[in-house]
PDB file of N, CA and C in Angstrom:
ATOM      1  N   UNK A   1      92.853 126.362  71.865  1.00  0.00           N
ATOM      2  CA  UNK A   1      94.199 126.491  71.333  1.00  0.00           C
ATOM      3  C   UNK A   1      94.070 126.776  69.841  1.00  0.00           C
ATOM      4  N   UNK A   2      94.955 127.369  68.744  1.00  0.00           N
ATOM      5  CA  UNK A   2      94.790 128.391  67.780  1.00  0.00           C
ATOM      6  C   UNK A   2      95.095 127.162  67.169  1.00  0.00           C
ATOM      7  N   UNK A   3      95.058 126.942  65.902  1.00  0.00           N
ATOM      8  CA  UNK A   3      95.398 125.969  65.436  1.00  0.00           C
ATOM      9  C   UNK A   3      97.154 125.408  64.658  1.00  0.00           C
ATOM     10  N   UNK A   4      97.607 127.336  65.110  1.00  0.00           N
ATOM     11  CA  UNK A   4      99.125 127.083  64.297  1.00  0.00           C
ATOM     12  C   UNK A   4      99.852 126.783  65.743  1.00  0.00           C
ATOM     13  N   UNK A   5      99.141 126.587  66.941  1.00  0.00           N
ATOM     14  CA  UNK A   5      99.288 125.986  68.422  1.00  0.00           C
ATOM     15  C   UNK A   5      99.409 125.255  68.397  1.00  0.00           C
ATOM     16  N   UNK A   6      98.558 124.254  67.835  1.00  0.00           N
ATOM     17  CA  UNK A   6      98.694 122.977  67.931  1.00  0.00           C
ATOM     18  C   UNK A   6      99.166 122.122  66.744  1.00  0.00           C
ATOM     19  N   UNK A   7      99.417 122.752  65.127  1.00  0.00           N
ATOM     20  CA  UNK A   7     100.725 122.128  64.908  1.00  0.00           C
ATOM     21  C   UNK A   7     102.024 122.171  65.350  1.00  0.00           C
ATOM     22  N   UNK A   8     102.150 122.983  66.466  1.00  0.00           N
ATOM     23  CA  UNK A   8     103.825 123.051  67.132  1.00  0.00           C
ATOM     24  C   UNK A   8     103.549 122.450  67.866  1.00  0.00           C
ATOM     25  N   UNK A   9     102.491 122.258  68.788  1.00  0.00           N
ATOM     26  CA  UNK A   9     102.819 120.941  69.844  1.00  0.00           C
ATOM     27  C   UNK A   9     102.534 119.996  69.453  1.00  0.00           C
ATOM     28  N   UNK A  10     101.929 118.992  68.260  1.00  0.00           N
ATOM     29  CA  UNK A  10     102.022 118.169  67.420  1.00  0.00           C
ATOM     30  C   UNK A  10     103.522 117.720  67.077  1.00  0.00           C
ATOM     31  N   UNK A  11     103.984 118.931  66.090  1.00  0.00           N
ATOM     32  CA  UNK A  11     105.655 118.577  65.608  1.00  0.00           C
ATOM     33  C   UNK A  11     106.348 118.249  66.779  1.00  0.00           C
ATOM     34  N   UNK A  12     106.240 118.913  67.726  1.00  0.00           N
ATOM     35  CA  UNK A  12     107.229 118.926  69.061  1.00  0.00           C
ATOM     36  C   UNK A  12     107.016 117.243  69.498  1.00  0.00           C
ATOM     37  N   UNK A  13     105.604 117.200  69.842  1.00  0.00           N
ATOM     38  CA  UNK A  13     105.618 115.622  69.849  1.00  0.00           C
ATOM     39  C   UNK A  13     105.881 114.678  69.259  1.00  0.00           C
ATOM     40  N   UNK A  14     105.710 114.626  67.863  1.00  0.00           N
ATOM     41  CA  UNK A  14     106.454 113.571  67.081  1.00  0.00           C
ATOM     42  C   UNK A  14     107.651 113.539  66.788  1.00  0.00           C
ATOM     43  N   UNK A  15     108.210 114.933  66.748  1.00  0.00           N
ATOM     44  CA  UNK A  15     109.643 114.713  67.223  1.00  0.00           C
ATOM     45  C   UNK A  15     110.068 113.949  67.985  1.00  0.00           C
ATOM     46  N   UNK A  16     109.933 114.176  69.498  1.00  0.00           N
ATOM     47  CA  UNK A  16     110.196 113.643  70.597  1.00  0.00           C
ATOM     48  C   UNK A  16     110.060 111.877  70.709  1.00  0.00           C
ATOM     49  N   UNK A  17     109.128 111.680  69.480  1.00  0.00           N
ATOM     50  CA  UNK A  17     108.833 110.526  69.500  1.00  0.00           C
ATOM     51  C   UNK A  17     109.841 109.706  68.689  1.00  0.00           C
ATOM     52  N   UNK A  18     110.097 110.375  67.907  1.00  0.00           N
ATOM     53  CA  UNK A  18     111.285 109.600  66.888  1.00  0.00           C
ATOM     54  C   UNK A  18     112.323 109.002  67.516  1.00  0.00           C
ATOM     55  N   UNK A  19     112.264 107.836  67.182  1.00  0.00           N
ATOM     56  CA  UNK A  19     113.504 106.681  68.122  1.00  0.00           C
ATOM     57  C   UNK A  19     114.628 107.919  67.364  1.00  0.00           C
ATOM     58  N   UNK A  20     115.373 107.814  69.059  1.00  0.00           N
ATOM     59  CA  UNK A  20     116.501 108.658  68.834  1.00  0.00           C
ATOM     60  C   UNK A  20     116.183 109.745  68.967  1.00  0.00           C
ATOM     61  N   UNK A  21     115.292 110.630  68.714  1.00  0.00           N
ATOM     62  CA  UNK A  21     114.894 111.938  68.889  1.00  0.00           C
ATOM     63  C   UNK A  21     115.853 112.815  70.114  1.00  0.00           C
ATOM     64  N   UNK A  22     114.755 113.013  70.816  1.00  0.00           N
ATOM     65  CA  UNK A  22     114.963 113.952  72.006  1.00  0.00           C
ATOM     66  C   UNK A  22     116.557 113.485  72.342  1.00  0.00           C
ATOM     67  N   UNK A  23     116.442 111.889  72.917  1.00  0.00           N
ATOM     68  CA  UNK A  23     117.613 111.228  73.668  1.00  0.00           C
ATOM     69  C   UNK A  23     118.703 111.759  72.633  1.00  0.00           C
ATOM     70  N   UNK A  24     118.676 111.287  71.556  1.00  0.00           N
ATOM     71  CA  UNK A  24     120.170 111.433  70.180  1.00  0.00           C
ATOM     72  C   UNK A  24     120.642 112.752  70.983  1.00  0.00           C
ATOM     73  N   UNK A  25     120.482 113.877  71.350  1.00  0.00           N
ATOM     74  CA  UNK A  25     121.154 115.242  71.443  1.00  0.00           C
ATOM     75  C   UNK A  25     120.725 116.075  70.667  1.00  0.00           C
ATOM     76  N   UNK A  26     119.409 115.577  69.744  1.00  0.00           N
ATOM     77  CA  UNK A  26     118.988 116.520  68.740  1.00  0.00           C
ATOM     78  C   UNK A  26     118.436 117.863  68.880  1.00  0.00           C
ATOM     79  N   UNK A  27     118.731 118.888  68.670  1.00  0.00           N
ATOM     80  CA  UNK A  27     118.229 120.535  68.586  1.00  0.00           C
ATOM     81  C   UNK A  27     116.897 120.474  67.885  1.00  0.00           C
ATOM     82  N   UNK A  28     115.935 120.804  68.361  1.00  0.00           N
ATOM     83  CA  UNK A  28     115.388 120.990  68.611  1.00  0.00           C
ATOM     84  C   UNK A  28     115.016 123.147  67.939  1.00  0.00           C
ATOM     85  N   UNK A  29     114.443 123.101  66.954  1.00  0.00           N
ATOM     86  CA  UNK A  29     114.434 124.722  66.310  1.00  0.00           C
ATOM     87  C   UNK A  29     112.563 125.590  66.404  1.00  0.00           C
ATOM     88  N   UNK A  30     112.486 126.235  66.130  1.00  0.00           N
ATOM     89  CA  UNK A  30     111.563 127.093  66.799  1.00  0.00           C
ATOM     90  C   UNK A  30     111.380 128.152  65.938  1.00  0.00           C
ATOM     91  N   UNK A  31     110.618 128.839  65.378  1.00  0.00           N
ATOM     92  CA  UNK A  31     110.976 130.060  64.841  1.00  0.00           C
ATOM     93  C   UNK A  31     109.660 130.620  64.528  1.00  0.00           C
ATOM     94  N   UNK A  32     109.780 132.197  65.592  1.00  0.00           N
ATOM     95  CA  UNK A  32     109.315 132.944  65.975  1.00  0.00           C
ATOM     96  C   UNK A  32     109.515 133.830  65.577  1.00  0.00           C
ATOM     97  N   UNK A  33     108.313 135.185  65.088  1.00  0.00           N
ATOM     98  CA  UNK A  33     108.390 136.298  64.459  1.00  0.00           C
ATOM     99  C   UNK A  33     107.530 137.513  65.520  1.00  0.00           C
ATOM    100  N   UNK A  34     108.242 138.418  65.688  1.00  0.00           N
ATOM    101  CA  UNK A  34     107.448 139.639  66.214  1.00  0.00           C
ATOM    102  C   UNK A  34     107.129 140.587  65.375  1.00  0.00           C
ATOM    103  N   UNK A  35     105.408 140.851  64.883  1.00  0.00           N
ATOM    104  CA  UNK A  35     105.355 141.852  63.916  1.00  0.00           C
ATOM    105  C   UNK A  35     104.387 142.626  64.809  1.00  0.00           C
ATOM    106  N   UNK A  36     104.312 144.042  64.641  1.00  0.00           N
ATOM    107  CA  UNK A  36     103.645 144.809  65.275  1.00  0.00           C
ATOM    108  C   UNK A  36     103.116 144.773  66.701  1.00  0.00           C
ATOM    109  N   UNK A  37     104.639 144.216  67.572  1.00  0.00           N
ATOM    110  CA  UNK A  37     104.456 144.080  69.069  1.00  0.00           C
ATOM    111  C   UNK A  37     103.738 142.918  69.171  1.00  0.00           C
ATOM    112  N   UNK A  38     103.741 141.661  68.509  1.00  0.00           N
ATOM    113  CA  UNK A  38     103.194 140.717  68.889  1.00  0.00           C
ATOM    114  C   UNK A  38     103.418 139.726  68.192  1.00  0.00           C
ATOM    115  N   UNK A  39     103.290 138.291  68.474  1.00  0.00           N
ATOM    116  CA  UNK A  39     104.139 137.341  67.768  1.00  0.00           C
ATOM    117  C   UNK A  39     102.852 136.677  67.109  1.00  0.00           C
ATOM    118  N   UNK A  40     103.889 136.486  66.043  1.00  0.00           N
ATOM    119  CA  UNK A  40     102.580 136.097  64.780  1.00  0.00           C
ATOM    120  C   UNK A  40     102.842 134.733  64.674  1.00  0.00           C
ATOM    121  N   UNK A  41     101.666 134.388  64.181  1.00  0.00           N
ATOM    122  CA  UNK A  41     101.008 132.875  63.870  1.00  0.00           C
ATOM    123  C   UNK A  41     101.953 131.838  64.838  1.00  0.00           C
ATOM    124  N   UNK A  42     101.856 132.117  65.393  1.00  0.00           N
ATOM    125  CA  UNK A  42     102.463 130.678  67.284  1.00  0.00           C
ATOM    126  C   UNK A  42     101.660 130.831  67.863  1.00  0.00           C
ATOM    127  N   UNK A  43     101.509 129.692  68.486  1.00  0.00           N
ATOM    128  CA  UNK A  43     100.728 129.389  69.888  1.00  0.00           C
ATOM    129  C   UNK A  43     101.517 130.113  70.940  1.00  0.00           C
ATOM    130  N   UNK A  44     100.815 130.066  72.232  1.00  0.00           N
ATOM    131  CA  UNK A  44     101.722 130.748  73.189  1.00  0.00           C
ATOM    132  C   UNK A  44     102.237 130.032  74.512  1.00  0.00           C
ATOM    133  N   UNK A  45     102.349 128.714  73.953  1.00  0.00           N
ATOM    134  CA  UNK A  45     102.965 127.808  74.441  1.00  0.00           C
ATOM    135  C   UNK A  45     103.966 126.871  73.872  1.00  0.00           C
ATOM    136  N   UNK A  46     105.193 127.240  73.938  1.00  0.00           N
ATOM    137  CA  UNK A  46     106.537 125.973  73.827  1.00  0.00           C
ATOM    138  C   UNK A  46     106.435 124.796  74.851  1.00  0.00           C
ATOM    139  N   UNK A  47     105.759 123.348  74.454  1.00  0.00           N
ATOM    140  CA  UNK A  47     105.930 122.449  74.946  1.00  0.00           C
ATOM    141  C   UNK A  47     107.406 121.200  75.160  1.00  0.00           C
ATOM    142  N   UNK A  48     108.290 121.437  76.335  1.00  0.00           N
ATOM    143  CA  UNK A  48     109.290 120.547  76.160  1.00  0.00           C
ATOM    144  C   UNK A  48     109.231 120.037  77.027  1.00  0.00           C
ATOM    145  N   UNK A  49     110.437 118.396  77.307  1.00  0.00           N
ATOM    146  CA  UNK A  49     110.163 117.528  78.069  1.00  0.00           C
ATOM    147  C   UNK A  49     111.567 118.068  78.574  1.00  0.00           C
ATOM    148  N   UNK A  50     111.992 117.680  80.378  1.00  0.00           N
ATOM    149  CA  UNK A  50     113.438 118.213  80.791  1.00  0.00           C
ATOM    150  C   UNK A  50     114.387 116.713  80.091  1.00  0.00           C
ATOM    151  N   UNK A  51     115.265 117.891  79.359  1.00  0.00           N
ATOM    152  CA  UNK A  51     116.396 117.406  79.517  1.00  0.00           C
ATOM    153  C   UNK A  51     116.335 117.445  77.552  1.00  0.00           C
ATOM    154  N   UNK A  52     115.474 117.945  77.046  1.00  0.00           N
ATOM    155  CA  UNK A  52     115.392 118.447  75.406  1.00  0.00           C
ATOM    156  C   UNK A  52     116.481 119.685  75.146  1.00  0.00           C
ATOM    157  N   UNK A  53     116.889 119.592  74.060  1.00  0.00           N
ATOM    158  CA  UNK A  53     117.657 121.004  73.997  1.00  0.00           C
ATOM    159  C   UNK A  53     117.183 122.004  72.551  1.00  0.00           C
ATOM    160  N   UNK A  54     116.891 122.955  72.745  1.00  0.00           N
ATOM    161  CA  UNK A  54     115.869 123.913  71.991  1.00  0.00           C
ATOM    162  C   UNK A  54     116.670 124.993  71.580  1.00  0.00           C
ATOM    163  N   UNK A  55     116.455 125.396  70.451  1.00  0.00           N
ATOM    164  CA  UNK A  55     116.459 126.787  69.824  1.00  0.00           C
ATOM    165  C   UNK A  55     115.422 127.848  69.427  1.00  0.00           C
ATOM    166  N   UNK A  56     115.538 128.621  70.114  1.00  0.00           N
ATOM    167  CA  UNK A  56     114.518 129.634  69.690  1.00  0.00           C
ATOM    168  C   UNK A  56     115.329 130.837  68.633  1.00  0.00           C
ATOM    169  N   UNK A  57     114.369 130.368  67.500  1.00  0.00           N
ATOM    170  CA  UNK A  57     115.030 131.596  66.460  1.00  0.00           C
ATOM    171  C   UNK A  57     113.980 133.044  66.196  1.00  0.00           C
ATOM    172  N   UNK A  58     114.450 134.031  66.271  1.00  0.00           N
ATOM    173  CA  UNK A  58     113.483 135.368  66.698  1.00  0.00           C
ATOM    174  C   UNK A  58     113.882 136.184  65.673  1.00  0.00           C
ATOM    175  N   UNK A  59     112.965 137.039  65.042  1.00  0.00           N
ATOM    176  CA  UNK A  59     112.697 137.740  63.851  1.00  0.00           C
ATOM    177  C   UNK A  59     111.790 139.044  64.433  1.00  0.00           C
ATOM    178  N   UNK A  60     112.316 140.233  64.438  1.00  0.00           N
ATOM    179  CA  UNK A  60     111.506 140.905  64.923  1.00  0.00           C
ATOM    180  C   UNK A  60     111.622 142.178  63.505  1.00  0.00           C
ATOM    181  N   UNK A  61     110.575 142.772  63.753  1.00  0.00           N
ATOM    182  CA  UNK A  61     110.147 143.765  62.455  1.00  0.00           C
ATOM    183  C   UNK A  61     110.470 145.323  63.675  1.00  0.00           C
ATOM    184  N   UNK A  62     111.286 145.295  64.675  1.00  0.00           N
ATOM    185  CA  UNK A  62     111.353 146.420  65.656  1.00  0.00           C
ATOM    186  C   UNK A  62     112.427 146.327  66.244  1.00  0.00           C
ATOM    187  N   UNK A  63     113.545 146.804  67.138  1.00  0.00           N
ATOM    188  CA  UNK A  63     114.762 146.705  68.012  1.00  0.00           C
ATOM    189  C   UNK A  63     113.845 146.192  69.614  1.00  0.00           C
ATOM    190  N   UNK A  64     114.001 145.063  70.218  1.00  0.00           N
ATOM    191  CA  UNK A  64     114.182 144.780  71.386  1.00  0.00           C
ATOM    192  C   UNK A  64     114.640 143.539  72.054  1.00  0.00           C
ATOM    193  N   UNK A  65     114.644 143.671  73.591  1.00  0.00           N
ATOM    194  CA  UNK A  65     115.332 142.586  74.050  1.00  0.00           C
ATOM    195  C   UNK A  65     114.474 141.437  74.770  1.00  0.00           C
ATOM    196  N   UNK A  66     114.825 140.313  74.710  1.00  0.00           N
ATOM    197  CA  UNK A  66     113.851 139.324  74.920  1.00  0.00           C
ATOM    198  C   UNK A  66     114.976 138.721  76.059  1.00  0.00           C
ATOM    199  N   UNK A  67     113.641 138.179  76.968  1.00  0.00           N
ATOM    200  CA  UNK A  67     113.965 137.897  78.439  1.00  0.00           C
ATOM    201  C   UNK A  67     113.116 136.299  78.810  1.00  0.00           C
ATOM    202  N   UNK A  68     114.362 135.338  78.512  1.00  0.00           N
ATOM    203  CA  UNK A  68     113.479 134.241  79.429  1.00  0.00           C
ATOM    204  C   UNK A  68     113.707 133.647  80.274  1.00  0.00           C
ATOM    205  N   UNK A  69     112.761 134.492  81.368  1.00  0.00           N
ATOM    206  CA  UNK A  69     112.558 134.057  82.772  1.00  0.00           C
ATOM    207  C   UNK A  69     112.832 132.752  83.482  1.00  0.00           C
ATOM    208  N   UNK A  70     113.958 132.682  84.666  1.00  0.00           N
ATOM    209  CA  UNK A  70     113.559 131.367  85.200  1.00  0.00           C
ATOM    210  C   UNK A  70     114.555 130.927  84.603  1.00  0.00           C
ATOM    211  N   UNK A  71     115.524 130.924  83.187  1.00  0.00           N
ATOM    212  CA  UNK A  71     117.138 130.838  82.431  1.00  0.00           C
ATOM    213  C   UNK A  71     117.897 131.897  82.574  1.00  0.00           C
ATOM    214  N   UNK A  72     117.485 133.218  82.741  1.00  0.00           N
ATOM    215  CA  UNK A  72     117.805 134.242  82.969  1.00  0.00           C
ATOM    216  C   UNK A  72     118.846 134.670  81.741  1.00  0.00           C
ATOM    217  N   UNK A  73     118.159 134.196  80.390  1.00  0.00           N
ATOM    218  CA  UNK A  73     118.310 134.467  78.972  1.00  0.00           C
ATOM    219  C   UNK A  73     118.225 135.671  78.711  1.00  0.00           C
ATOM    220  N   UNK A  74     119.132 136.237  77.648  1.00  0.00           N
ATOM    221  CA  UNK A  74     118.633 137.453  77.088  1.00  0.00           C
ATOM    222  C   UNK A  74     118.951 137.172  75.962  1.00  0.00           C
ATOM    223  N   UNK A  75     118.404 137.874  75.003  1.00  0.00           N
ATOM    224  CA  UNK A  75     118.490 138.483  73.565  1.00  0.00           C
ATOM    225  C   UNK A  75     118.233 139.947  72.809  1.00  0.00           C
ATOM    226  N   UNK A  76     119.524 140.348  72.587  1.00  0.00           N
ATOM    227  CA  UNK A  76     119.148 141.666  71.813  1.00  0.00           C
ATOM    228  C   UNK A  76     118.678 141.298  70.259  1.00  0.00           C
ATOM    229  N   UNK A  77     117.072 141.660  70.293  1.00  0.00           N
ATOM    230  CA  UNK A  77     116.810 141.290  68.368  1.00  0.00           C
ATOM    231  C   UNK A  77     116.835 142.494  67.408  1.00  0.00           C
ATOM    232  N   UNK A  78     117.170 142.935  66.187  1.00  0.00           N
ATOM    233  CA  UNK A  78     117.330 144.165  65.627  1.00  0.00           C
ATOM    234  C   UNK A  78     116.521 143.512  64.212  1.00  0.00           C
ATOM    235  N   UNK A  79     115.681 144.412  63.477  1.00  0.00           N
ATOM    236  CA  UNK A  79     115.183 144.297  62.200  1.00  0.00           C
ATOM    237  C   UNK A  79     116.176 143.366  61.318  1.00  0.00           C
ATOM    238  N   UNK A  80     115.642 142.776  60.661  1.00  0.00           N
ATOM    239  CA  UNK A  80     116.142 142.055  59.145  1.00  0.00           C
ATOM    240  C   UNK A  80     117.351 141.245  59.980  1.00  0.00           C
ATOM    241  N   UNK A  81     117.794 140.771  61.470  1.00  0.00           N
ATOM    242  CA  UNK A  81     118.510 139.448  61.679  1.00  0.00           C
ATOM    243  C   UNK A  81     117.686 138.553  62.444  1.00  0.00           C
ATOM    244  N   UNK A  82     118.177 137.415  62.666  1.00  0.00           N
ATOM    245  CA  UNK A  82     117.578 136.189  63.125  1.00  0.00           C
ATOM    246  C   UNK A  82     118.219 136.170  64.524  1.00  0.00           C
ATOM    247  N   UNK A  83     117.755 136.241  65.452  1.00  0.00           N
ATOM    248  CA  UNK A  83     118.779 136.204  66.506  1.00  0.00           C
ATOM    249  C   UNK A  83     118.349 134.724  67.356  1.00  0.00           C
ATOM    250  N   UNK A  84     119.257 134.392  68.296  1.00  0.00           N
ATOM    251  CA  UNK A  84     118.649 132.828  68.622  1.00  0.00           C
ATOM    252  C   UNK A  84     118.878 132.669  69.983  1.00  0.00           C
ATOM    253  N   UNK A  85     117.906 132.747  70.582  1.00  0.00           N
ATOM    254  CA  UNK A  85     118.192 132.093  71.972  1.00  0.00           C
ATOM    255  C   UNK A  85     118.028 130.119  72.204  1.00  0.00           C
ATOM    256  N   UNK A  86     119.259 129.889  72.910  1.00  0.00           N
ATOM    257  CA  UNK A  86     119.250 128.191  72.762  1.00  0.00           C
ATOM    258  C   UNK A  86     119.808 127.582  74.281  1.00  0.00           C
ATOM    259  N   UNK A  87     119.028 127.304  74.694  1.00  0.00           N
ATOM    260  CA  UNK A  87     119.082 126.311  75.973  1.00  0.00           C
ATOM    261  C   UNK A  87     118.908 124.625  75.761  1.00  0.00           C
ATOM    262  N   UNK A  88     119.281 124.063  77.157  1.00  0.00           N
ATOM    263  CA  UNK A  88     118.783 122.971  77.614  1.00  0.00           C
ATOM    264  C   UNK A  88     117.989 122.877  78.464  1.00  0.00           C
ATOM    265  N   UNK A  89     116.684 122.166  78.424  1.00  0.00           N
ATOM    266  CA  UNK A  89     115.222 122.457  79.443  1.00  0.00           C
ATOM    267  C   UNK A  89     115.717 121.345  80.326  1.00  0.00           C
ATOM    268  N   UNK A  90     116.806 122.052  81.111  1.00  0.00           N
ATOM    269  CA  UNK A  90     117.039 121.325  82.674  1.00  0.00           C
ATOM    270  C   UNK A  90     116.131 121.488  83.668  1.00  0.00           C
ATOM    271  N   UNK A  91     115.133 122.414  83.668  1.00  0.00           N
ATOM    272  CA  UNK A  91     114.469 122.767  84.864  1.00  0.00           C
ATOM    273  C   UNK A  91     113.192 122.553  84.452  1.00  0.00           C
ATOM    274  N   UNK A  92     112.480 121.482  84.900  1.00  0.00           N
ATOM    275  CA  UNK A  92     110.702 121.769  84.819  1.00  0.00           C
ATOM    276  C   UNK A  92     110.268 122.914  85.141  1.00  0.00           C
ATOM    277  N   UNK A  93     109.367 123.467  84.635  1.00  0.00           N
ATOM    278  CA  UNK A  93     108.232 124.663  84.598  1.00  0.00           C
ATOM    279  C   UNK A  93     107.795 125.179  83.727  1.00  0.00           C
ATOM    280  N   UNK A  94     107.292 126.254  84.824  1.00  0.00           N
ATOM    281  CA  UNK A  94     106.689 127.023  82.933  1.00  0.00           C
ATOM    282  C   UNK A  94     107.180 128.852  83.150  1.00  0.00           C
ATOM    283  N   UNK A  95     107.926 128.752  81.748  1.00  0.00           N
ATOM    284  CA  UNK A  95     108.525 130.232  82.149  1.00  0.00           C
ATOM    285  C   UNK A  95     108.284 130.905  80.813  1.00  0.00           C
ATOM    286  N   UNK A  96     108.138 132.241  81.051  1.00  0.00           N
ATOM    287  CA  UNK A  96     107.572 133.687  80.041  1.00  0.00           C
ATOM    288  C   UNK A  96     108.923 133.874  79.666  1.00  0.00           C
ATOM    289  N   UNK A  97     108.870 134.214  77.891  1.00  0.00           N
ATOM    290  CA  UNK A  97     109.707 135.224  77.425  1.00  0.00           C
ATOM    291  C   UNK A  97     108.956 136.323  76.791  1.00  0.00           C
ATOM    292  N   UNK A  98     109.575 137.442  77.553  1.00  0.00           N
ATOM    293  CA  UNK A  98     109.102 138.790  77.900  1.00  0.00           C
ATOM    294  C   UNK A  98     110.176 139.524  76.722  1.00  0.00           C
ATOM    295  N   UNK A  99     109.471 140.595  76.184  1.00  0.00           N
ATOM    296  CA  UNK A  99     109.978 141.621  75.832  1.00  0.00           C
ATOM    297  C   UNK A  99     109.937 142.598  75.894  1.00  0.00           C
ATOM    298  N   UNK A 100     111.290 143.489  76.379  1.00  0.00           N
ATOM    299  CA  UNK A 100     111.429 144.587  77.246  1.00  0.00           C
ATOM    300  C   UNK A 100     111.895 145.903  75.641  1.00  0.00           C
ATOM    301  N   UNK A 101     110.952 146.936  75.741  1.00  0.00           N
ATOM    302  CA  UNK A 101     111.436 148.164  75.147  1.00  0.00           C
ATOM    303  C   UNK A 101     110.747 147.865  73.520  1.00  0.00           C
ATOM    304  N   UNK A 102     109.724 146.876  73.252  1.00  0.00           N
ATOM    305  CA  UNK A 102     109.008 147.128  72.094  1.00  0.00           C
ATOM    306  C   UNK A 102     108.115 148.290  72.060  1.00  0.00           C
ATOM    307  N   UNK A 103     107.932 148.817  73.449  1.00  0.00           N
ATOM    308  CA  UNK A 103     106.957 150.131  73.172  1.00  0.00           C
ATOM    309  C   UNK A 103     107.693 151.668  73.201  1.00  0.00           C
ATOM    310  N   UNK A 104     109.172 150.886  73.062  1.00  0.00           N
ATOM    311  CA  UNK A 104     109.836 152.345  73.084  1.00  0.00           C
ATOM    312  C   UNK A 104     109.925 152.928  74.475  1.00  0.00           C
ATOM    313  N   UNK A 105     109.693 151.995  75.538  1.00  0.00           N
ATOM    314  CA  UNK A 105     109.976 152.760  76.736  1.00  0.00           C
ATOM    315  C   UNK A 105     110.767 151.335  77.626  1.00  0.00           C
ATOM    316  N   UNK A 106     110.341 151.065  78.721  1.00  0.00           N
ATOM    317  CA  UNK A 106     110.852 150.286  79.475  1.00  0.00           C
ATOM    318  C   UNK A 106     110.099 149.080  80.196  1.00  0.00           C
ATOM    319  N   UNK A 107     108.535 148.730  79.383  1.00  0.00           N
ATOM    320  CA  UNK A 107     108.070 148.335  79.819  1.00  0.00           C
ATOM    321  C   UNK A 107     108.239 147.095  79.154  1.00  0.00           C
ATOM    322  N   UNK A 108     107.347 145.797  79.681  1.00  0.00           N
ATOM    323  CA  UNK A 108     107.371 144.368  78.923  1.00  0.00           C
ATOM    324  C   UNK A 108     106.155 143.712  78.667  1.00  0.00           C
ATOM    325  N   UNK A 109     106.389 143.125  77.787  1.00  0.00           N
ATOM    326  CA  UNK A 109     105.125 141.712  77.886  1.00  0.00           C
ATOM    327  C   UNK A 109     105.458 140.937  77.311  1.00  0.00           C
ATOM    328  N   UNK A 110     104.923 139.746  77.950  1.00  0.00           N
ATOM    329  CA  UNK A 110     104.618 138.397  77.986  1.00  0.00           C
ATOM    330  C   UNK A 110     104.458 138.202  76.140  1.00  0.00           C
ATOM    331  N   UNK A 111     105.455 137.112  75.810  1.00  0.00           N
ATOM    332  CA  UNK A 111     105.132 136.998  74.434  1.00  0.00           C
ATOM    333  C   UNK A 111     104.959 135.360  74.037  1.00  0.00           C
ATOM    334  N   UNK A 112     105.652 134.710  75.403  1.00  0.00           N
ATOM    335  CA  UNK A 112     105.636 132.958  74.718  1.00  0.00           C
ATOM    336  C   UNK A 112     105.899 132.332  75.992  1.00  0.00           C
ATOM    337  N   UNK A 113     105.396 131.169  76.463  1.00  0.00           N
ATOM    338  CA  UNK A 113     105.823 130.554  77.244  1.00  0.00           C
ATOM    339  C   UNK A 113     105.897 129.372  77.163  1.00  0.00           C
ATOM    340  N   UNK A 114     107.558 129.051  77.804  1.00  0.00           N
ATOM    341  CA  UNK A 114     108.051 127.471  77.719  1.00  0.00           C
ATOM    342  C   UNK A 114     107.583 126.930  78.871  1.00  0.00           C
ATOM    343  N   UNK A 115     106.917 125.134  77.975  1.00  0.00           N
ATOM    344  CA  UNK A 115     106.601 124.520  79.495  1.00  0.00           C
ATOM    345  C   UNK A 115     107.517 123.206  79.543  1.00  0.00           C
ATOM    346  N   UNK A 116     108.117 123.273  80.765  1.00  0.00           N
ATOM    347  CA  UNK A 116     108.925 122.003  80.312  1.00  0.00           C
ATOM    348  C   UNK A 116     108.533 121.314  81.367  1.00  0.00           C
ATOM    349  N   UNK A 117     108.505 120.002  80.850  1.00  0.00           N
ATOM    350  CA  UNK A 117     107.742 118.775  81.885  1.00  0.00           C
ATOM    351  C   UNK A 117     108.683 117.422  82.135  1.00  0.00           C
ATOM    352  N   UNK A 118     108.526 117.020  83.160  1.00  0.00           N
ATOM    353  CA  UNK A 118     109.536 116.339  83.834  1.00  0.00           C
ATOM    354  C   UNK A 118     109.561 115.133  83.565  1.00  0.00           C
ATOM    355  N   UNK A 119     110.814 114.688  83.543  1.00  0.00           N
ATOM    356  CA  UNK A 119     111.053 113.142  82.846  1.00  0.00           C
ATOM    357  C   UNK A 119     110.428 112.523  83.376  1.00  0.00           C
TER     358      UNK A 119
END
């Protein structure tokens, strides 16, 4: 695991740990950058427990749409905004957010995956 991997699943955990944390209703933020078709300095794993509620904030240096699987999320991201995809990890698993049309055509890949683990 990369090591800017495992300060996010570090933070994520001591978060979670903070009396009040997770339980309080607290959001839970994220922030993710796509530079040159690929996401920089993250691990490629979002660790959550069900029933956390998360924001994913996305920065892309290109126009495309991000897809996470299994929420059946979308996001249109465009240069120079922050766009945010934000759920509640009701469902254990582990699901890909994909991005569709960074190569200028119609294809995708795999850019991050949430694992959410059961109470």
């Amino acid at each position: 695991m990369c090591r800017n991997a495992a300060r996010l699943v570090l933070s994520l955990a001591l978060l979670a740990a903070i009396p009040g944390g997770a339980d309080s209703g607290e959001i839970k933020q994220v922030r993710l950058q796509i530079q040159n078709r690929q996401l920089s300095e993250t691990g490629e794993t979002v660790r959550l427990s069900q029933g956390d509620r998360i924001e994913l904030h996305w920065v892309s240096d290109e126009p495309a749409e991000l897809h996470l699987h299994g929420y059946d999320i979308t996001l249109k991201v465009v240069p120079g905004k922050t766009g945010v995809m934000a759920l509640a990890a009701d469902v254990p698993g582990r699901f890909p957010v994909t991005a569709h049309g960074l190569d200028g055509g119609h294809g995708h890949q795999t850019l991050i995956y949430l694992e959410i683990y059961p109470e």
